[in-house]
N, C-alpha and C. Protein backbone atom coordinates (compact mmCIF):
# COMPACT_ATOMS: atom_id res chain seq x y z
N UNK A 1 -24.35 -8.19 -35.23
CA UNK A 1 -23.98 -6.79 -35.37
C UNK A 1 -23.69 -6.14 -34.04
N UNK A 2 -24.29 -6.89 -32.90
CA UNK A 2 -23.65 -6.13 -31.50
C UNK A 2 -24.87 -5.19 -31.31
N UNK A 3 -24.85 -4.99 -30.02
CA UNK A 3 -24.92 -3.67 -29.62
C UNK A 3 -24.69 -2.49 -28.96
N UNK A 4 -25.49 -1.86 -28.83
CA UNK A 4 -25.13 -0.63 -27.71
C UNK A 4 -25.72 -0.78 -26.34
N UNK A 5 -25.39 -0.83 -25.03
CA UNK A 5 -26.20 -0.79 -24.41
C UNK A 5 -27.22 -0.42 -23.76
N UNK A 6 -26.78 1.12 -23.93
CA UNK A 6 -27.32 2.43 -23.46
C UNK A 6 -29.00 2.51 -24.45
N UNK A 7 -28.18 2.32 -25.71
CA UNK A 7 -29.07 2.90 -26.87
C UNK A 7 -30.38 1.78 -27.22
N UNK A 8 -29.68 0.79 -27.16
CA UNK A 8 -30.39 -0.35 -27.05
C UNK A 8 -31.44 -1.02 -26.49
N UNK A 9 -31.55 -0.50 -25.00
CA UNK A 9 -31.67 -1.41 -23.73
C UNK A 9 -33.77 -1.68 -23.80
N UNK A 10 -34.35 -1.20 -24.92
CA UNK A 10 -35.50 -1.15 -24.93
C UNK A 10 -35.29 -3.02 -25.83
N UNK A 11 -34.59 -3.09 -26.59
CA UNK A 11 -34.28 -4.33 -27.35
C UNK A 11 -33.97 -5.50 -26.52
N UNK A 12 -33.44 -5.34 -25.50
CA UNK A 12 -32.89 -6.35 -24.31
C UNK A 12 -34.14 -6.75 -23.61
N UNK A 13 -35.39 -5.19 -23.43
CA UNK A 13 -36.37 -5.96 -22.21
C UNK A 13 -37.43 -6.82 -23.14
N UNK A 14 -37.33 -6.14 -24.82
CA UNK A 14 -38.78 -6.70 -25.23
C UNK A 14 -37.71 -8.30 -25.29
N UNK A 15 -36.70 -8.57 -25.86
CA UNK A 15 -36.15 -9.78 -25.87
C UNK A 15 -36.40 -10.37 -24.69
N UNK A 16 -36.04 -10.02 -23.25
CA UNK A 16 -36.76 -10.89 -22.23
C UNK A 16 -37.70 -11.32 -22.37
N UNK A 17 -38.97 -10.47 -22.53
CA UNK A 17 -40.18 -10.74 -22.90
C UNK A 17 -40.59 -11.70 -23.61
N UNK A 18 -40.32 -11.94 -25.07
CA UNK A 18 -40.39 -12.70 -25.64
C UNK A 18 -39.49 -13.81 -25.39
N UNK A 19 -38.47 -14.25 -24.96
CA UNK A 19 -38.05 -15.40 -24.54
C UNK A 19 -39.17 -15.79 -23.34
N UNK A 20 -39.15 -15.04 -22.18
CA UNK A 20 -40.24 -15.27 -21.36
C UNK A 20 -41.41 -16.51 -21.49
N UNK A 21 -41.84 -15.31 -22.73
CA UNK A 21 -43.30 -15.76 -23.41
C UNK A 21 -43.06 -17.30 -23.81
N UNK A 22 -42.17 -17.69 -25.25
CA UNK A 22 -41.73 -18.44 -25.31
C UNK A 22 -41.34 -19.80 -25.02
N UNK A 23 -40.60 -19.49 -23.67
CA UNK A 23 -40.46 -20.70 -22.81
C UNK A 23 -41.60 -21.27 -21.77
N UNK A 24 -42.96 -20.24 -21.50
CA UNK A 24 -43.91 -20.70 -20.95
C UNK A 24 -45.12 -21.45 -22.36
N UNK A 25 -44.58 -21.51 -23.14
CA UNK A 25 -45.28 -22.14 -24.02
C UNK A 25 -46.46 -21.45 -24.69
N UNK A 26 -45.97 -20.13 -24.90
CA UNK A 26 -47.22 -19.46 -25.68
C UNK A 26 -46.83 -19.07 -27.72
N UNK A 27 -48.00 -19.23 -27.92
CA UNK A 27 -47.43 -18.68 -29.25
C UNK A 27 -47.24 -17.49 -29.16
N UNK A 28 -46.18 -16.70 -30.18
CA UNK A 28 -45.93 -15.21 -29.90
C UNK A 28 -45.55 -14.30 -31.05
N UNK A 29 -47.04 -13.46 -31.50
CA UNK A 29 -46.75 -13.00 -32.65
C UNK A 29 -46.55 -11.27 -32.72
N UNK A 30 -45.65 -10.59 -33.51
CA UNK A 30 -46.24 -9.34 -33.58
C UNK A 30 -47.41 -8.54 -34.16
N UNK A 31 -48.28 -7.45 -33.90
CA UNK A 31 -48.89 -7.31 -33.88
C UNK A 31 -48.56 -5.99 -35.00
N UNK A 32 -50.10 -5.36 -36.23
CA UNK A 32 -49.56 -4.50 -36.48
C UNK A 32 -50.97 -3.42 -36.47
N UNK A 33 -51.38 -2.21 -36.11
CA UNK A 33 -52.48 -1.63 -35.87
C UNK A 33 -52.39 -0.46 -36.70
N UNK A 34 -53.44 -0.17 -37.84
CA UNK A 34 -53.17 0.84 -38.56
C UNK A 34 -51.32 1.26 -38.73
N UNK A 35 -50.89 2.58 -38.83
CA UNK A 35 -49.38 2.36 -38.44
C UNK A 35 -48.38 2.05 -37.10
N UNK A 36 -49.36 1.65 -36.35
CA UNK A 36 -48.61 1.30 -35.19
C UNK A 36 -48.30 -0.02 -35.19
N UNK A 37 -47.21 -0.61 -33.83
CA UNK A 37 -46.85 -1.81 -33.61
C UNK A 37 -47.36 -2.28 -32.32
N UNK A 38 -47.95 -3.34 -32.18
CA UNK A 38 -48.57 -4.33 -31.34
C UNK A 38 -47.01 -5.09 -30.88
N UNK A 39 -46.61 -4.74 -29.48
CA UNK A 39 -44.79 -5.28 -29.76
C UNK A 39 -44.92 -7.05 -29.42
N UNK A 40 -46.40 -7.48 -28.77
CA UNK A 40 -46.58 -9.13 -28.97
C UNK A 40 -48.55 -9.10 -28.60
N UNK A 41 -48.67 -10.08 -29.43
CA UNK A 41 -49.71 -10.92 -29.10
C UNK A 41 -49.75 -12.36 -28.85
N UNK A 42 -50.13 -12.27 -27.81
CA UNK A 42 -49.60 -14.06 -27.65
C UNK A 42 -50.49 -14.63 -27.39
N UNK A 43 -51.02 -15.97 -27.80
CA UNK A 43 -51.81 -16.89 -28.30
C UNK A 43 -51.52 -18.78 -27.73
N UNK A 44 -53.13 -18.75 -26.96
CA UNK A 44 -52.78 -20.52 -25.80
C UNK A 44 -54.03 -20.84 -25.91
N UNK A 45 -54.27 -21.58 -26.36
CA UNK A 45 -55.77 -22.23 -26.28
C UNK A 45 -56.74 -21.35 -26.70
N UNK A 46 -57.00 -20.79 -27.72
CA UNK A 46 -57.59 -19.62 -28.33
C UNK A 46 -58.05 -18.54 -27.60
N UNK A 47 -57.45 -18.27 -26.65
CA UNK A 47 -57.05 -17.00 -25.94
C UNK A 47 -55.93 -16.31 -26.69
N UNK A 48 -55.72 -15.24 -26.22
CA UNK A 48 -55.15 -14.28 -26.58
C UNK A 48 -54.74 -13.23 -25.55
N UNK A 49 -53.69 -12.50 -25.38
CA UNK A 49 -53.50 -11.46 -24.55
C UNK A 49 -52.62 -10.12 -25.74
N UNK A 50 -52.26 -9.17 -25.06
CA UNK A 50 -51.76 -8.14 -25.92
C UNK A 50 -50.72 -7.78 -24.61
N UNK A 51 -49.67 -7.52 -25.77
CA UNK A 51 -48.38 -6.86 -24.50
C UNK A 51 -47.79 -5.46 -25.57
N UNK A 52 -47.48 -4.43 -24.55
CA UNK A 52 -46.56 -3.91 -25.05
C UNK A 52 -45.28 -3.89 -23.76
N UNK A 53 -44.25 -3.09 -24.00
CA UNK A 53 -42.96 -3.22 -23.39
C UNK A 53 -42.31 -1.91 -23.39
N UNK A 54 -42.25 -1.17 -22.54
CA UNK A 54 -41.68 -0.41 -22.17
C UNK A 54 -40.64 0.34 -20.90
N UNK A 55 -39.63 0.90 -21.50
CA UNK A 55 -38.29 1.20 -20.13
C UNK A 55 -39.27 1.47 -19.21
N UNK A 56 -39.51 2.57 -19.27
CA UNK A 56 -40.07 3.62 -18.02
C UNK A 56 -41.38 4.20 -18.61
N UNK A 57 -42.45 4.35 -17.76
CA UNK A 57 -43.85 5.49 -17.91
C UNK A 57 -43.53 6.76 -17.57
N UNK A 58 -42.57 7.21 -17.71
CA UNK A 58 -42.16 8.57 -17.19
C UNK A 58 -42.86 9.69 -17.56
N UNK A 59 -43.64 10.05 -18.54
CA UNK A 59 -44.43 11.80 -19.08
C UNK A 59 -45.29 11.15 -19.78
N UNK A 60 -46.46 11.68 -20.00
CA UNK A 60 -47.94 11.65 -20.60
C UNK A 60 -47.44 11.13 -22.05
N UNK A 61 -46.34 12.25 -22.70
CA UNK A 61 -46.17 11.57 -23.88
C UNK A 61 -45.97 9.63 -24.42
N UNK A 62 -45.12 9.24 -23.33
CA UNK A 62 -44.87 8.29 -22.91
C UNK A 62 -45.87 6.94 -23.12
N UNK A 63 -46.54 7.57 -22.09
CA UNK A 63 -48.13 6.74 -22.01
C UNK A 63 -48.86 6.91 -23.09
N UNK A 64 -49.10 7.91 -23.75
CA UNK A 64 -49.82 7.90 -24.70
C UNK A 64 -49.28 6.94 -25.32
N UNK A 65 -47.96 7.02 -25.74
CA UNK A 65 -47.70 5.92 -26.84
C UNK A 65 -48.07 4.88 -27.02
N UNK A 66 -47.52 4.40 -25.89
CA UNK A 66 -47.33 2.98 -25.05
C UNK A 66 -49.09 2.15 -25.15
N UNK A 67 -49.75 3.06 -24.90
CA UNK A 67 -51.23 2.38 -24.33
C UNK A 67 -52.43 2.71 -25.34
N UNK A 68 -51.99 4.16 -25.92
CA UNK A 68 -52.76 4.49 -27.58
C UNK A 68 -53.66 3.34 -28.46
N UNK A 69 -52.57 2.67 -28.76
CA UNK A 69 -52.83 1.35 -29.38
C UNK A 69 -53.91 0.16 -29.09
N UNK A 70 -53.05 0.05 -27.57
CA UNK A 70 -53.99 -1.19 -27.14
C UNK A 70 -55.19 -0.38 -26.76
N UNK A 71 -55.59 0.82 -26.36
CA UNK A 71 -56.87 0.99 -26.23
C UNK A 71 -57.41 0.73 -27.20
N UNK A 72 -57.09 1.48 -29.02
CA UNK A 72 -57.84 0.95 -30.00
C UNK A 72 -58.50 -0.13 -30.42
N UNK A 73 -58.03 -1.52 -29.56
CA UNK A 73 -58.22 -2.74 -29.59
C UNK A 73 -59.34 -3.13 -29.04
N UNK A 74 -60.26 -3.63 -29.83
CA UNK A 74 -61.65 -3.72 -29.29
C UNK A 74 -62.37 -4.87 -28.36
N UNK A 75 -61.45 -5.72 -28.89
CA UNK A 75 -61.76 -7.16 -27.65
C UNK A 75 -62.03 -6.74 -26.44
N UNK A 76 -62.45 -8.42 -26.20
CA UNK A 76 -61.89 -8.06 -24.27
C UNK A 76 -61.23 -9.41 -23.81
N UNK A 77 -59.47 -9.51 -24.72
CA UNK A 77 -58.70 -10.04 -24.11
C UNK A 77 -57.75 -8.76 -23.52
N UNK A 78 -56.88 -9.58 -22.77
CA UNK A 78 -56.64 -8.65 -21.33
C UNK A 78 -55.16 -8.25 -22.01
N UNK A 79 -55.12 -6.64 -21.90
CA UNK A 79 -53.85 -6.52 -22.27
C UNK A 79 -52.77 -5.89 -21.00
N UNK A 80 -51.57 -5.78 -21.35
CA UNK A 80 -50.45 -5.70 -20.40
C UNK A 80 -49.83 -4.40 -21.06
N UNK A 81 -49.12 -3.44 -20.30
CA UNK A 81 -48.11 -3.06 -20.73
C UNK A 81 -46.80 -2.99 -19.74
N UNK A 82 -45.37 -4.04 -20.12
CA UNK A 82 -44.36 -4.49 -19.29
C UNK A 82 -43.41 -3.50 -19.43
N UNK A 83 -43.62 -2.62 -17.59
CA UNK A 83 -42.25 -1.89 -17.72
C UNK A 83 -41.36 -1.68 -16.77
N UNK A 84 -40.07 -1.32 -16.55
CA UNK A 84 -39.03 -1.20 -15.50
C UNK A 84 -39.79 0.23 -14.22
N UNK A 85 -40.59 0.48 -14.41
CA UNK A 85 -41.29 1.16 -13.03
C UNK A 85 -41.35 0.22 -12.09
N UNK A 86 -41.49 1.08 -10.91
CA UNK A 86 -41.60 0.24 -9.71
C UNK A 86 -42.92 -0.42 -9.73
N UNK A 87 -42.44 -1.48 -8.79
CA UNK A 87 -43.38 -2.70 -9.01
C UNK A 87 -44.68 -2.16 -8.13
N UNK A 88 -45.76 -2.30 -9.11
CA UNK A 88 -47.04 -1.82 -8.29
C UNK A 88 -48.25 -2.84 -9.29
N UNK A 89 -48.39 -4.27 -8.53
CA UNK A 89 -48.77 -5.46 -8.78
C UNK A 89 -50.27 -4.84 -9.01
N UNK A 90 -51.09 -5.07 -10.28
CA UNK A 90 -52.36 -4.79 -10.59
C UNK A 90 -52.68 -2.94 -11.21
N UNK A 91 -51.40 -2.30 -10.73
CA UNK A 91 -52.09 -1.21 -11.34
C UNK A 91 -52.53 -1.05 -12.73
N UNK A 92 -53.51 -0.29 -13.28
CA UNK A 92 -53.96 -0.16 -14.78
C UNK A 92 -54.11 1.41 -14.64
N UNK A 93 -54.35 1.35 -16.35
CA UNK A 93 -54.39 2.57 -16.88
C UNK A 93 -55.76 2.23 -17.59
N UNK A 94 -57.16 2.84 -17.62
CA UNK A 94 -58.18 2.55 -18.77
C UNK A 94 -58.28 0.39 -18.97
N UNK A 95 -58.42 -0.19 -18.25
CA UNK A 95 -58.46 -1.26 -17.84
C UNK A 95 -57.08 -2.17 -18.57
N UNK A 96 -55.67 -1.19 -18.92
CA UNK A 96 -54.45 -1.53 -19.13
C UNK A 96 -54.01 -1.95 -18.12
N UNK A 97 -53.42 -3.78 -17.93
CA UNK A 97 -52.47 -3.58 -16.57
C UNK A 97 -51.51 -3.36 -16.40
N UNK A 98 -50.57 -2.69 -16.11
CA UNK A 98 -49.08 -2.08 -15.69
C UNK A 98 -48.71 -2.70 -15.02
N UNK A 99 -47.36 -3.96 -15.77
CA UNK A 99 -46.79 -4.67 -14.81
C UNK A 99 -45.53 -4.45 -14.55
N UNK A 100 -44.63 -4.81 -13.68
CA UNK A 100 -43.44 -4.40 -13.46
C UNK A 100 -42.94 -5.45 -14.21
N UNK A 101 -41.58 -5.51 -14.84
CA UNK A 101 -40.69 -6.52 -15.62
C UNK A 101 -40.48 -7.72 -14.55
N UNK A 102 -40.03 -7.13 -13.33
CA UNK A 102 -39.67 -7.98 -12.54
C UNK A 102 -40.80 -9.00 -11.96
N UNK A 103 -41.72 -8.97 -11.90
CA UNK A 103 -42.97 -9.07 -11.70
C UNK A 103 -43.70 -10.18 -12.89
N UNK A 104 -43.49 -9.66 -13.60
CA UNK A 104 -43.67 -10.45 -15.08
C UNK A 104 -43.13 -11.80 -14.79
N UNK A 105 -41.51 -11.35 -14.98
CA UNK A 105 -40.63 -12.73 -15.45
C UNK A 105 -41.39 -13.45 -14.32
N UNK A 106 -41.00 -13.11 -12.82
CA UNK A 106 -41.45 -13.67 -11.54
C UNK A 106 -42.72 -14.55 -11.36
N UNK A 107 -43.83 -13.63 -11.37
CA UNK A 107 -44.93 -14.36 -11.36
C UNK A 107 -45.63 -15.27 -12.86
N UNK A 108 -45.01 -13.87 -13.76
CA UNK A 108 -45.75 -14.14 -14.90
C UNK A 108 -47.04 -14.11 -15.65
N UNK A 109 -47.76 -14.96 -16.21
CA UNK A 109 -48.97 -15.13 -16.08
C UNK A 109 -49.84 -15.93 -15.28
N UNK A 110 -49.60 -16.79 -14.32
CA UNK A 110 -49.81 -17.63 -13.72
C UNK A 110 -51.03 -17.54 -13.03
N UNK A 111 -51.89 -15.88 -12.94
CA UNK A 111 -53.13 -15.83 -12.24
C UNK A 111 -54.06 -15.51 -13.60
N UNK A 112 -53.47 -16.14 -15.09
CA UNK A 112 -54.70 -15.73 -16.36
C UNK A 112 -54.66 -17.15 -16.50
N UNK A 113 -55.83 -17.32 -16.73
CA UNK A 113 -56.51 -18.83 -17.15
C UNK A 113 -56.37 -18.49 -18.30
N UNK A 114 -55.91 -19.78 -19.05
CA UNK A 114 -55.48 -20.42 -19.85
C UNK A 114 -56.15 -21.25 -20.58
């Protein structure tokens, strides 16, 4: 069906993402929380992590969205939220880590035991 690019471009990063995920050999499922969406949980040796994916953290509203969720989540596997902000390696929100996309693909997961 194509798309738009403009309109779209939130569809392009979670697709990175999940190819990402994917090709490092994780299982990769969506997630669904009361009415919200979990946009992956991904699953390696009965670990688990939580991702969401987002353009930009730009306004409170924003964040709320974005991180709402995974706070509700009661574990303590480690969750992510992947976005096109500047790269600021380790920052969190409420023990959320905020990773940059670029950063992601780049390093990846490579410092979570497995």
């Amino acid at each position: 069906m194509g798309y738009y690019r403009k309109a779209d471009i939130h569809k392009l990063l979670e697709n990175a993402v999940f190819l990402h995920l994917k090709q490092l050999g994780f299982k990769v499922l969506i997630g669904k929380l009361d009415n919200k969406e979990i946009d992956f949980i991904v699953e390696k040796n009965s670990n688990k992590i939580y991702i969401q994916v987002c353009l930009q953290l730009n306004d409170e509203t924003t964040i709320k969205r974005e991180f709402s969720n995974l706070l509700q989540i009661k574990d303590n596997f480690t969750k992510y939220v992947v976005t096109c902000n500047e790269p600021i390696i380790g920052d969190t929100y409420n023990d959320i880590i905020q990773l940059n996309l670029h950063d992601f693909l780049m390093i990846g997961f490579s410092y979570i035991v497995f």
